[in-house]
PDB file of N, CA and C in Angstrom:
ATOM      1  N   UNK A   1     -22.969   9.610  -0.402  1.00  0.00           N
ATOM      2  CA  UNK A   1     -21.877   9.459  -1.351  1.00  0.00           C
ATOM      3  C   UNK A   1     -20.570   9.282  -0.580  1.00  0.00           C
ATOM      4  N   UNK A   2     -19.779   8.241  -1.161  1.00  0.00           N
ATOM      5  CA  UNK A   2     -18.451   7.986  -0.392  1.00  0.00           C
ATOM      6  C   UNK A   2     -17.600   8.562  -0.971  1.00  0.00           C
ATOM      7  N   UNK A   3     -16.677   9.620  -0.689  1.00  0.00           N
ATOM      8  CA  UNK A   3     -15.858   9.955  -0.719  1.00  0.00           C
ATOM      9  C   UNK A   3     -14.370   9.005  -1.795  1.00  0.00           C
ATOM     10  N   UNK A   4     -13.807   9.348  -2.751  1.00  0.00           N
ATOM     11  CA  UNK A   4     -13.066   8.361  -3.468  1.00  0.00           C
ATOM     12  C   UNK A   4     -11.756   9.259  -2.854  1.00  0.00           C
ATOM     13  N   UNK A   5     -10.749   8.399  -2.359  1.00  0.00           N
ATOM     14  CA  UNK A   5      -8.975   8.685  -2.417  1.00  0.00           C
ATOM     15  C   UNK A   5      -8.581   8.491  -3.552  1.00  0.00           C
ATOM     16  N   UNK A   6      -7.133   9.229  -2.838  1.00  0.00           N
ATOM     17  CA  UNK A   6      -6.347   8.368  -4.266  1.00  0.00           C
ATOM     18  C   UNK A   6      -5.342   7.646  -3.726  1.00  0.00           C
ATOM     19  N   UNK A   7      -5.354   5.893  -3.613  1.00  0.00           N
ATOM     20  CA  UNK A   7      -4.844   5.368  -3.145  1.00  0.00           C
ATOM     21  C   UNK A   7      -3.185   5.624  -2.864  1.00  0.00           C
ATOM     22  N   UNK A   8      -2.555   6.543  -3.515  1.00  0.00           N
ATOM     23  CA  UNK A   8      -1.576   7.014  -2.900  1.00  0.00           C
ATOM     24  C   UNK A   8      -1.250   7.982  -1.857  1.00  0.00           C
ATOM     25  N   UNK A   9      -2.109   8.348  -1.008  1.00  0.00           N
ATOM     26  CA  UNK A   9      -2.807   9.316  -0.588  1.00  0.00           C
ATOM     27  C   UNK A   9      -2.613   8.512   0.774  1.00  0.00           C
ATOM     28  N   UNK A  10      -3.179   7.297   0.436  1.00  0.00           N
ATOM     29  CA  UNK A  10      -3.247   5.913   1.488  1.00  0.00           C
ATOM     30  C   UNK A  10      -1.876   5.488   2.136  1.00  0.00           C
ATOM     31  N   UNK A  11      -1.307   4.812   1.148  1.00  0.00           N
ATOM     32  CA  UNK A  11      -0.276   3.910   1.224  1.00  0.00           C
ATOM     33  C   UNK A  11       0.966   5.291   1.493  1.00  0.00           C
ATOM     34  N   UNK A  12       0.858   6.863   1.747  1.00  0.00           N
ATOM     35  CA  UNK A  12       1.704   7.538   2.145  1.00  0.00           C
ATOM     36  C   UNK A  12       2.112   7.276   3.641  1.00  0.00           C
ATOM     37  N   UNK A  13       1.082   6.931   4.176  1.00  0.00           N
ATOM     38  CA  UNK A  13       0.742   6.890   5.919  1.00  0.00           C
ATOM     39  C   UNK A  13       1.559   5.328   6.705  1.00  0.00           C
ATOM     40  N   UNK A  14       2.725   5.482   7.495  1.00  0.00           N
ATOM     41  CA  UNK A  14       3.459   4.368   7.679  1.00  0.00           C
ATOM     42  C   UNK A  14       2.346   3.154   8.507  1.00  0.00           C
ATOM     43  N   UNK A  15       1.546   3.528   9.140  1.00  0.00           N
ATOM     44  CA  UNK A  15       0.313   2.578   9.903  1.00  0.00           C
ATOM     45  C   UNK A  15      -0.424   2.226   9.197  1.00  0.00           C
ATOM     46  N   UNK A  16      -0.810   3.021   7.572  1.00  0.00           N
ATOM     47  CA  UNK A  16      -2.054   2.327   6.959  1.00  0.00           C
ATOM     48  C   UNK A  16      -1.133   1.439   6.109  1.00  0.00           C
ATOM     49  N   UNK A  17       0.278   1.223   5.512  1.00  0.00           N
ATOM     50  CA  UNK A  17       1.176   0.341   4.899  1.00  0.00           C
ATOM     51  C   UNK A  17       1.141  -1.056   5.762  1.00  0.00           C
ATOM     52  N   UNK A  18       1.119  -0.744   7.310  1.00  0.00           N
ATOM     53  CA  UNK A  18       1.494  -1.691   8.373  1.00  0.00           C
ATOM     54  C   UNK A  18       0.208  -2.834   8.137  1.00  0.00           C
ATOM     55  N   UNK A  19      -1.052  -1.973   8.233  1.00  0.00           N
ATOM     56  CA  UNK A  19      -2.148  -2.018   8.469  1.00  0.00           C
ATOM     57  C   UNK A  19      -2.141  -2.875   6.438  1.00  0.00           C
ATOM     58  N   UNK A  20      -2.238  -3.021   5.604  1.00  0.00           N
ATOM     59  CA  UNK A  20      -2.275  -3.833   4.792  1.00  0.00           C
ATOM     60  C   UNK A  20      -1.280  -4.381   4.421  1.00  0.00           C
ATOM     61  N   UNK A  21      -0.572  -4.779   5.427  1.00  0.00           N
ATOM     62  CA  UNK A  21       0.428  -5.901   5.260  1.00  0.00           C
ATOM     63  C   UNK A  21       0.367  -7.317   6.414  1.00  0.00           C
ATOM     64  N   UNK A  22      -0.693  -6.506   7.396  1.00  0.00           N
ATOM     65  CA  UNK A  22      -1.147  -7.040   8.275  1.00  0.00           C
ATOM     66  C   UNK A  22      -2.460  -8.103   7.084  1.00  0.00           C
ATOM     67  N   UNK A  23      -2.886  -7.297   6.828  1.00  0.00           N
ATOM     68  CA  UNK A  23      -4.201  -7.982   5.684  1.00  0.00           C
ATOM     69  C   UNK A  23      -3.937  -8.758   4.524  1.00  0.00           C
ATOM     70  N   UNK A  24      -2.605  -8.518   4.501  1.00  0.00           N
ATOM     71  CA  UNK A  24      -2.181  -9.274   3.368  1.00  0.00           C
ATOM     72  C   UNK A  24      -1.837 -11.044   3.549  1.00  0.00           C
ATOM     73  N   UNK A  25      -1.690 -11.025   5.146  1.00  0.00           N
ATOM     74  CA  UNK A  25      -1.613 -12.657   5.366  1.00  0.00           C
ATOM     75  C   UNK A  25      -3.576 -13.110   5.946  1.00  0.00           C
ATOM     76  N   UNK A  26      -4.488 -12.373   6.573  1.00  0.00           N
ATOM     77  CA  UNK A  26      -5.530 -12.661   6.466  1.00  0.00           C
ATOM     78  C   UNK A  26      -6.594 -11.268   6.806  1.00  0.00           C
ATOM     79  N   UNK A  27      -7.497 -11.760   6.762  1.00  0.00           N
ATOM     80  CA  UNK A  27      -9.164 -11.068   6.873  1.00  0.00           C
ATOM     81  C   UNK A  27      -8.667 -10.819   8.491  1.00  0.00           C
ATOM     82  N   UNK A  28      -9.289  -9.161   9.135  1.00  0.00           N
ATOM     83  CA  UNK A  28      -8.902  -9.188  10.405  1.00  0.00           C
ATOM     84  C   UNK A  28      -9.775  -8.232  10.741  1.00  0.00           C
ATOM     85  N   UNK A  29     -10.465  -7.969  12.107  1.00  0.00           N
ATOM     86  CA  UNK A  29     -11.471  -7.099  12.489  1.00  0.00           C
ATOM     87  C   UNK A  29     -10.822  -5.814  13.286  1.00  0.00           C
ATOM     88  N   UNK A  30     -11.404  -4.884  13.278  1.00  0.00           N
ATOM     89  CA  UNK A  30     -10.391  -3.169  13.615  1.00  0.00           C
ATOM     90  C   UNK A  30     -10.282  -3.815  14.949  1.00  0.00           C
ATOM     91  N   UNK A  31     -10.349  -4.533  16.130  1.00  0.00           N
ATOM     92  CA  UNK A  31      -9.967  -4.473  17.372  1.00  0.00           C
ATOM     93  C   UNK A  31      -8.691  -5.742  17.269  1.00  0.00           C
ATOM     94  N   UNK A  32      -8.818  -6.500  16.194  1.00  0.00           N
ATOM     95  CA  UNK A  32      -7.567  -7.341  16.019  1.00  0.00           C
ATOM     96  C   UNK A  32      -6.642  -6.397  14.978  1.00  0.00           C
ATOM     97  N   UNK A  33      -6.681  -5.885  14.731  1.00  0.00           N
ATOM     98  CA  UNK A  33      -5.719  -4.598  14.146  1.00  0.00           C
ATOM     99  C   UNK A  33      -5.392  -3.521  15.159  1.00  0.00           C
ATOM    100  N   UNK A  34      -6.181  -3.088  16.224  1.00  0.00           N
ATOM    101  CA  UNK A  34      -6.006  -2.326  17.023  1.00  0.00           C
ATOM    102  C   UNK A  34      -4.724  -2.810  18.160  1.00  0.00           C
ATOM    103  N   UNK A  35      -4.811  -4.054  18.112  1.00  0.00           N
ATOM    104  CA  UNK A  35      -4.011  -4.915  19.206  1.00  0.00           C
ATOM    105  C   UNK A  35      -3.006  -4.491  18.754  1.00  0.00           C
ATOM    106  N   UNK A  36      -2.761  -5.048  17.567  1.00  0.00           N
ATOM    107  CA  UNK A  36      -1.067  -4.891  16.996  1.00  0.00           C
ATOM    108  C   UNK A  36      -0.454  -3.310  16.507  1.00  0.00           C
ATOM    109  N   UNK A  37      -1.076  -2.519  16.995  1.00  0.00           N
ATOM    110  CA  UNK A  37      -0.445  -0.803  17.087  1.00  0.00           C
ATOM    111  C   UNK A  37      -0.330  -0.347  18.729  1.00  0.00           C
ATOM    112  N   UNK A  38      -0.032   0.752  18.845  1.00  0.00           N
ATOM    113  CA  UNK A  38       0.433   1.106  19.973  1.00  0.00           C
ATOM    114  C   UNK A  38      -0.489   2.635  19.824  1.00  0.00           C
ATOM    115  N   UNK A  39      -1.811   2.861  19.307  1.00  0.00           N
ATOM    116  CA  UNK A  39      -2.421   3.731  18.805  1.00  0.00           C
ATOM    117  C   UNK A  39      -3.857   3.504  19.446  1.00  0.00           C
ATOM    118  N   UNK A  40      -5.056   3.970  19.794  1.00  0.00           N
ATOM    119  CA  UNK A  40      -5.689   4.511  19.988  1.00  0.00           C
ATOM    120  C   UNK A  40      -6.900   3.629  18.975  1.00  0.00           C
ATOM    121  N   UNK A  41      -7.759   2.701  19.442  1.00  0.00           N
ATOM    122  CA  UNK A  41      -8.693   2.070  18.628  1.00  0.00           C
ATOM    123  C   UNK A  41      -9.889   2.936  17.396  1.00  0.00           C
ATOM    124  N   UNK A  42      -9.821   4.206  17.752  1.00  0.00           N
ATOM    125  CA  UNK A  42     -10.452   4.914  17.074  1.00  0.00           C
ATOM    126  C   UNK A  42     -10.043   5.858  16.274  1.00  0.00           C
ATOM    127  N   UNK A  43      -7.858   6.001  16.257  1.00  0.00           N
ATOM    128  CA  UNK A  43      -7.194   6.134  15.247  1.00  0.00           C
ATOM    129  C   UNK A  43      -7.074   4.984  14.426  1.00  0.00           C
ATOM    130  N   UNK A  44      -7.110   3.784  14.324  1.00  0.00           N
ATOM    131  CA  UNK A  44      -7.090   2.569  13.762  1.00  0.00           C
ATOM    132  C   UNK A  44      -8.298   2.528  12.823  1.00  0.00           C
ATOM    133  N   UNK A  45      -9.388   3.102  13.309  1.00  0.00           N
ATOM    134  CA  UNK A  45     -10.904   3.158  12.330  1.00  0.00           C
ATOM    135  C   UNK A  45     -10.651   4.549  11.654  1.00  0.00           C
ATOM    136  N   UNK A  46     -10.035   5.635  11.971  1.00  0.00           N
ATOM    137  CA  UNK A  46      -9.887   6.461  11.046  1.00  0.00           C
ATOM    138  C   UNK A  46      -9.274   5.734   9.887  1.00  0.00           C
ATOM    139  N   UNK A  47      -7.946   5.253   9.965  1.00  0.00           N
ATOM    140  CA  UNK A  47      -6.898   4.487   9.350  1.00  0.00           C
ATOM    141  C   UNK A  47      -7.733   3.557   8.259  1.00  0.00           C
ATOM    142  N   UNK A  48      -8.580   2.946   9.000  1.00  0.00           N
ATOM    143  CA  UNK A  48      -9.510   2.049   7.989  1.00  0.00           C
ATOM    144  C   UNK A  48     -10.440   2.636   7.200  1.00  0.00           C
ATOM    145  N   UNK A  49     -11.045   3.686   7.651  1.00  0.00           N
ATOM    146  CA  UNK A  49     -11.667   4.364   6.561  1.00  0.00           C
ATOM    147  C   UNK A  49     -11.109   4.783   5.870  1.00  0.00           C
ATOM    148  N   UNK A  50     -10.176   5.361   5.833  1.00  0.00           N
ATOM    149  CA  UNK A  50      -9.186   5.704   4.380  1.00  0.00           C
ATOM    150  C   UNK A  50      -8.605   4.898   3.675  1.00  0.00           C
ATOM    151  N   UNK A  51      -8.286   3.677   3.853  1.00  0.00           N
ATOM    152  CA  UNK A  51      -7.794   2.727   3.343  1.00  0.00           C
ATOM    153  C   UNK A  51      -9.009   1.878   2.235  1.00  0.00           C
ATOM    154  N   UNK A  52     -10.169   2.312   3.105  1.00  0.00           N
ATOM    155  CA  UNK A  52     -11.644   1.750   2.498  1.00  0.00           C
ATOM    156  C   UNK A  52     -12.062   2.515   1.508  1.00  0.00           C
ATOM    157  N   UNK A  53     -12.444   3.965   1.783  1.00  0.00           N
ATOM    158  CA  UNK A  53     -12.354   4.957   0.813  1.00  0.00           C
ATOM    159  C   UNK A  53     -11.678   5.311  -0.657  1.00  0.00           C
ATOM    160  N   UNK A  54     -10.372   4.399  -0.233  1.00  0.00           N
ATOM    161  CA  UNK A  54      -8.994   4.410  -1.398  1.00  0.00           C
ATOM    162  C   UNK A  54      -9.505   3.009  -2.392  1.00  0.00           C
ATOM    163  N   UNK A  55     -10.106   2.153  -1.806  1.00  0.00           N
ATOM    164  CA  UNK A  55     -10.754   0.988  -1.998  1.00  0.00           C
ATOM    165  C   UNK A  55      -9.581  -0.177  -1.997  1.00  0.00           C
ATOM    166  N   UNK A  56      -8.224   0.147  -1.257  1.00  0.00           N
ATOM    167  CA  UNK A  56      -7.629  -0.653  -1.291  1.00  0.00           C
ATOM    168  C   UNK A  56      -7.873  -1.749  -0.135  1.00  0.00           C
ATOM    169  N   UNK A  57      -8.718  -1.781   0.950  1.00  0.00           N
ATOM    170  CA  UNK A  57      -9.556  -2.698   1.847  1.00  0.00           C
ATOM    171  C   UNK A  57     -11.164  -2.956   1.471  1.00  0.00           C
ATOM    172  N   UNK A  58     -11.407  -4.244   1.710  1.00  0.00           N
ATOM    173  CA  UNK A  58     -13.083  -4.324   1.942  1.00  0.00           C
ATOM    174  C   UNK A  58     -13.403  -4.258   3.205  1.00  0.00           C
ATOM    175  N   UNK A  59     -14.802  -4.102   3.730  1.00  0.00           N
ATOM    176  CA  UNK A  59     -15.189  -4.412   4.777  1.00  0.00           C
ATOM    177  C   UNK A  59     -16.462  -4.978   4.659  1.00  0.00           C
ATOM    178  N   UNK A  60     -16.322  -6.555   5.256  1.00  0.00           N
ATOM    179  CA  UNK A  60     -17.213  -7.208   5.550  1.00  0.00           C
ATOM    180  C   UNK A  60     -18.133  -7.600   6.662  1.00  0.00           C
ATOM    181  N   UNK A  61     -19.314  -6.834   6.703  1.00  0.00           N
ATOM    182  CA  UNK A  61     -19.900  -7.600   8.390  1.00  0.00           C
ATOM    183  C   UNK A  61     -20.155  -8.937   8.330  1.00  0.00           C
ATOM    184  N   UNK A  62     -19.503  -9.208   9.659  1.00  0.00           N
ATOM    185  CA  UNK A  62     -19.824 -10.884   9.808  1.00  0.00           C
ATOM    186  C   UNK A  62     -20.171 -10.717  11.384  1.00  0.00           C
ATOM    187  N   UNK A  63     -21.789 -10.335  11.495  1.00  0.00           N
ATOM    188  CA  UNK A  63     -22.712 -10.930  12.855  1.00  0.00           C
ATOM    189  C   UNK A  63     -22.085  -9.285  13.346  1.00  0.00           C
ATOM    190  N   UNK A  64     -21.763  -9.608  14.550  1.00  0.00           N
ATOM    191  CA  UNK A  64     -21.378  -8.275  14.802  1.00  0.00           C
ATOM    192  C   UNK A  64     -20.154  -7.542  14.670  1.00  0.00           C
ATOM    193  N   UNK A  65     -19.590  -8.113  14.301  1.00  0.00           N
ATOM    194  CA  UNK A  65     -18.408  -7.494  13.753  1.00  0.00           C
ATOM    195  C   UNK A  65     -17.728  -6.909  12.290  1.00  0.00           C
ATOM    196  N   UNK A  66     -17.155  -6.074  11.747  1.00  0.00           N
ATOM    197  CA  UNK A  66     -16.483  -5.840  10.620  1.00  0.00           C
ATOM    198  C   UNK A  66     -15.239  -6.600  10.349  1.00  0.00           C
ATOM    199  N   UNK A  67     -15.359  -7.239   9.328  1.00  0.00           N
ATOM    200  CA  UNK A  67     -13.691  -7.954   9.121  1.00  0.00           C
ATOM    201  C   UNK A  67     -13.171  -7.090   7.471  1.00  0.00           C
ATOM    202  N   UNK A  68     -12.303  -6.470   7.627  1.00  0.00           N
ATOM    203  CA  UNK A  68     -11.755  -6.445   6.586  1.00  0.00           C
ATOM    204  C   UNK A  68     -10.404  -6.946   5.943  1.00  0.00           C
ATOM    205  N   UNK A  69     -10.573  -6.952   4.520  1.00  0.00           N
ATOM    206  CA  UNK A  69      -9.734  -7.932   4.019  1.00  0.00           C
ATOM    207  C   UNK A  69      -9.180  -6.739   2.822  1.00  0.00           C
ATOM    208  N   UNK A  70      -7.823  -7.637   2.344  1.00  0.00           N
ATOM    209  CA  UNK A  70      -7.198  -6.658   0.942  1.00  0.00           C
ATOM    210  C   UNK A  70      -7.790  -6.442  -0.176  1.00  0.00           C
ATOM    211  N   UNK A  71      -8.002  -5.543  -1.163  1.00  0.00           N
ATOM    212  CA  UNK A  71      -8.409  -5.906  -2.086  1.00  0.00           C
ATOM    213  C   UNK A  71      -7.018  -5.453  -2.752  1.00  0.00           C
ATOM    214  N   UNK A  72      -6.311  -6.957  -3.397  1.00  0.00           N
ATOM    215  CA  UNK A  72      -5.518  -7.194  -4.065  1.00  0.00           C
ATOM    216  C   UNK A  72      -5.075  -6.567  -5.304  1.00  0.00           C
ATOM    217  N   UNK A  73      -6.343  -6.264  -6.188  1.00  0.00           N
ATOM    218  CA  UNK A  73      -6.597  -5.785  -7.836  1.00  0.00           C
ATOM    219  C   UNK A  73      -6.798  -4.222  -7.362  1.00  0.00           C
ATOM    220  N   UNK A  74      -6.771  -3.061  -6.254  1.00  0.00           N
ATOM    221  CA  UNK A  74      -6.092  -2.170  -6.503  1.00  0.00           C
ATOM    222  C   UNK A  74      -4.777  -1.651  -5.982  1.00  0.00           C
ATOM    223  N   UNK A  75      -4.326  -3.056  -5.522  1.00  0.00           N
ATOM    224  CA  UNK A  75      -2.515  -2.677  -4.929  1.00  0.00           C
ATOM    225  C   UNK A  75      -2.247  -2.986  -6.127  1.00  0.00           C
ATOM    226  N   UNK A  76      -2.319  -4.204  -7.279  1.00  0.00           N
ATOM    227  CA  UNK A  76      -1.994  -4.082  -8.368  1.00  0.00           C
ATOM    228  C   UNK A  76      -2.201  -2.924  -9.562  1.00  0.00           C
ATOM    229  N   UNK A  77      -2.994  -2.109  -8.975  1.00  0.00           N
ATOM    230  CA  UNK A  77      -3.097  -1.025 -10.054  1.00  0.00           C
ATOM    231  C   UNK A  77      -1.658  -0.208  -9.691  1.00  0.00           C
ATOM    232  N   UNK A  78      -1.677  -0.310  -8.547  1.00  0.00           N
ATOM    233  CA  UNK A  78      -0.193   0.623  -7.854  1.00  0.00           C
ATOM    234  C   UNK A  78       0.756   0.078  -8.582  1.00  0.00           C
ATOM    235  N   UNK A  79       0.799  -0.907  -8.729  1.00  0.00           N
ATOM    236  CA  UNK A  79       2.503  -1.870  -8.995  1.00  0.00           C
ATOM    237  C   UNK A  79       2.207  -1.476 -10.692  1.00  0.00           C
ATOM    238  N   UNK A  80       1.267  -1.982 -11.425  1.00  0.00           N
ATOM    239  CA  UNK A  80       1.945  -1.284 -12.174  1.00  0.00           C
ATOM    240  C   UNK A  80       2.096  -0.149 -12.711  1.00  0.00           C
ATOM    241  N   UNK A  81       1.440   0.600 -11.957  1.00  0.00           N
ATOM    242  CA  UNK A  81       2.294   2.552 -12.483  1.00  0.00           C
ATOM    243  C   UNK A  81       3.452   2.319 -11.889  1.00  0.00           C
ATOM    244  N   UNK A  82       3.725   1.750 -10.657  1.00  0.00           N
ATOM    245  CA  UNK A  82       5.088   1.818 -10.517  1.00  0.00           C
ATOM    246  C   UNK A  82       5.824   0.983 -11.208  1.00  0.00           C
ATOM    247  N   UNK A  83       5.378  -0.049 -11.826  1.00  0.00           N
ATOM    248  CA  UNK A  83       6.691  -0.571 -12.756  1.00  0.00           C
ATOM    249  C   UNK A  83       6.834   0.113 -14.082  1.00  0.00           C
ATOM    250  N   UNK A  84       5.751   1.254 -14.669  1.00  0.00           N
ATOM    251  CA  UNK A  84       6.721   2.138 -15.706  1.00  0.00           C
ATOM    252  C   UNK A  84       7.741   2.851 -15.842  1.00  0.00           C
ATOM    253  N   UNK A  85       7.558   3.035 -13.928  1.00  0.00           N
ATOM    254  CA  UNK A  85       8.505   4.147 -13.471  1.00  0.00           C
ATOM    255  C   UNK A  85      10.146   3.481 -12.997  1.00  0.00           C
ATOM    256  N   UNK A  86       9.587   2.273 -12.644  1.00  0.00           N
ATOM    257  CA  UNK A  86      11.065   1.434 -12.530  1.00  0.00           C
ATOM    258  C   UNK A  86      11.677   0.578 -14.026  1.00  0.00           C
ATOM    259  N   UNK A  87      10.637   0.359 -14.544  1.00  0.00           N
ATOM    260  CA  UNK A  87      11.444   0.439 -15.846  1.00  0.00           C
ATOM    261  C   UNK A  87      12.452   1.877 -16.660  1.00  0.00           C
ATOM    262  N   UNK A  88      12.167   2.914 -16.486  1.00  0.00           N
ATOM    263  CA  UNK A  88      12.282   4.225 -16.581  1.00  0.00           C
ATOM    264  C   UNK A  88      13.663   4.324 -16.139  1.00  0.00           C
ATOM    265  N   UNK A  89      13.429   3.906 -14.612  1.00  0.00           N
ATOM    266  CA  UNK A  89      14.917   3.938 -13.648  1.00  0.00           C
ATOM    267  C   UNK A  89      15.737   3.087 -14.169  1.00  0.00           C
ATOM    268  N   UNK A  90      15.068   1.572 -14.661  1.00  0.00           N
ATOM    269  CA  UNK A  90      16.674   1.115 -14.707  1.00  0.00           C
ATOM    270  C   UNK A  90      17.074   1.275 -16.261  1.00  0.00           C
ATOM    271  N   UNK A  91      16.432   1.640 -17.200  1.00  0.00           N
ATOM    272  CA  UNK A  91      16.882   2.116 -18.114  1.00  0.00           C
ATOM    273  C   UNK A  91      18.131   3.009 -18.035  1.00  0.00           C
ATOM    274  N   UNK A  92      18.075   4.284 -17.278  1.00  0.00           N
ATOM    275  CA  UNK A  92      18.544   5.393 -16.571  1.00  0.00           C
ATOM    276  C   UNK A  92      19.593   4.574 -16.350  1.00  0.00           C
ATOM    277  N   UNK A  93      19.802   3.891 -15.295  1.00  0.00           N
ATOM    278  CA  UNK A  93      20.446   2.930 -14.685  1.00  0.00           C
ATOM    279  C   UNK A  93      21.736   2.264 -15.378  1.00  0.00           C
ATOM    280  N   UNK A  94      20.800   1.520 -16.404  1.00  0.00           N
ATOM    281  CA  UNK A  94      21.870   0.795 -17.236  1.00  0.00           C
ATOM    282  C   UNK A  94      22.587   1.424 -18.106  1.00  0.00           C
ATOM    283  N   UNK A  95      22.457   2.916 -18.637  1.00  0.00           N
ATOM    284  CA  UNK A  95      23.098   3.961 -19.212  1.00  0.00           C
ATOM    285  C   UNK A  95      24.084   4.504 -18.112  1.00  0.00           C
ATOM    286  N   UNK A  96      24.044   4.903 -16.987  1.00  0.00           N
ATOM    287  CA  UNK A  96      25.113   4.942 -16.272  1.00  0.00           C
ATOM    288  C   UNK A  96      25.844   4.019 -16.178  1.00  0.00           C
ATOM    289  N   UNK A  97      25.541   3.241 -15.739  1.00  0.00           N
ATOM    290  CA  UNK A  97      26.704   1.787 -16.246  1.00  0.00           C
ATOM    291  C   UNK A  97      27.544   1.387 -17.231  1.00  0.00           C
ATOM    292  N   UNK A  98      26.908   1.728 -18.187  1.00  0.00           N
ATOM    293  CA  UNK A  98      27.767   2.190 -19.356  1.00  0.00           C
ATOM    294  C   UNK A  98      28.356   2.738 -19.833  1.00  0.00           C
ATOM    295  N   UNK A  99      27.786   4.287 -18.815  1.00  0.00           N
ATOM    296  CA  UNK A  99      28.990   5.155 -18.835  1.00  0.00           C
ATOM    297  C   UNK A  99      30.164   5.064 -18.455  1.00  0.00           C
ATOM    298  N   UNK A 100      29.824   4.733 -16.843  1.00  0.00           N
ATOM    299  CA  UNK A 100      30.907   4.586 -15.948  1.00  0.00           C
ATOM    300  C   UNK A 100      31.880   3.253 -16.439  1.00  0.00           C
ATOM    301  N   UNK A 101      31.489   2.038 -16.845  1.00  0.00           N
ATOM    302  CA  UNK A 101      32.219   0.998 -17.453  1.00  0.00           C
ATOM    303  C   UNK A 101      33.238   2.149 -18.813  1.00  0.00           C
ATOM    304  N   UNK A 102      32.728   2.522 -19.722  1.00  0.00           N
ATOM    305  CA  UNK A 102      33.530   3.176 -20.589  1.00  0.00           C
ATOM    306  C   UNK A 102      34.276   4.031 -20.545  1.00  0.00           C
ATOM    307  N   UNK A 103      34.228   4.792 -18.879  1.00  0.00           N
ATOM    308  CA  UNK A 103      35.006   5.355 -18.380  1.00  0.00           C
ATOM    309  C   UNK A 103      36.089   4.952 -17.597  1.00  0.00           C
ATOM    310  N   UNK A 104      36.370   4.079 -16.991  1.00  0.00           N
ATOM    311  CA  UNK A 104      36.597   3.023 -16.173  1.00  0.00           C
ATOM    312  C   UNK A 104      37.933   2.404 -17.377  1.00  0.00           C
ATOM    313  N   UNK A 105      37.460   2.202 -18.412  1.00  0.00           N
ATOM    314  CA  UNK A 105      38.144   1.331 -19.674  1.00  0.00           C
ATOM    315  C   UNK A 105      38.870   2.038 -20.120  1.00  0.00           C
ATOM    316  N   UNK A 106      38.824   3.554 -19.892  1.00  0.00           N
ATOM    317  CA  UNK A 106      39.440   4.805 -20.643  1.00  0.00           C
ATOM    318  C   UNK A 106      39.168   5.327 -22.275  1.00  0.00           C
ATOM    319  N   UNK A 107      37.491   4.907 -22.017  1.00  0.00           N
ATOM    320  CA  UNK A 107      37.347   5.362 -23.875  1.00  0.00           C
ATOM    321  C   UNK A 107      36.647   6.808 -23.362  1.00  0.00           C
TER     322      UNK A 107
END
């Protein structure tokens, strides 16, 4: 049984953010991810298992190697809980503005 994250859990960690933004322009194998950190090739596979676990990466074997790639449809689950919450804000937002404008005007 695999273990489920909670993809925020993931995307807290500044290397596993790096690490799918790296994936976000292509499919890349943990020793071509390993290159581009300054970390330890077998902190990089921790990194990927949690990111895999969260299910926000796949991993595909191709021959002998693992390539993993984004899976797109659960960064979008992220965006939108976070856009209830930024709708929320600028609501918030645009009521201060209104304040401060009506204050500003002297009403």
């Amino acid at each position: 049984m695999v273990l489920r994250r909670d993809p925020f859990q993931a995307i807290a960690d500044p290397t596993r953010r790096a690490i799918l933004v790296l994936l976000a322009s292509r499919t890349m194998s943990a020793g071509e991810l390993a290159l581009q950190f300054d970390i330890a090739r077998p902190a990089v596979s921790r990194h990927l298992r949690i990111l895999n676990e969260c299910r926000l990466i796949q991993a595909r074997p191709e021959g002998r190697q693992i390539s993993y790639a984004l899976r797109i449809e659960k960064l979008r689950e992220i965006d939108r809980w976070l856009e209830r919450l930024r709708a929320a804000w600028e609501s918030r937002y645009d009521q201060l503005d209104s304040l401060l404008t009506n204050l500003n005007n002297g009403e």
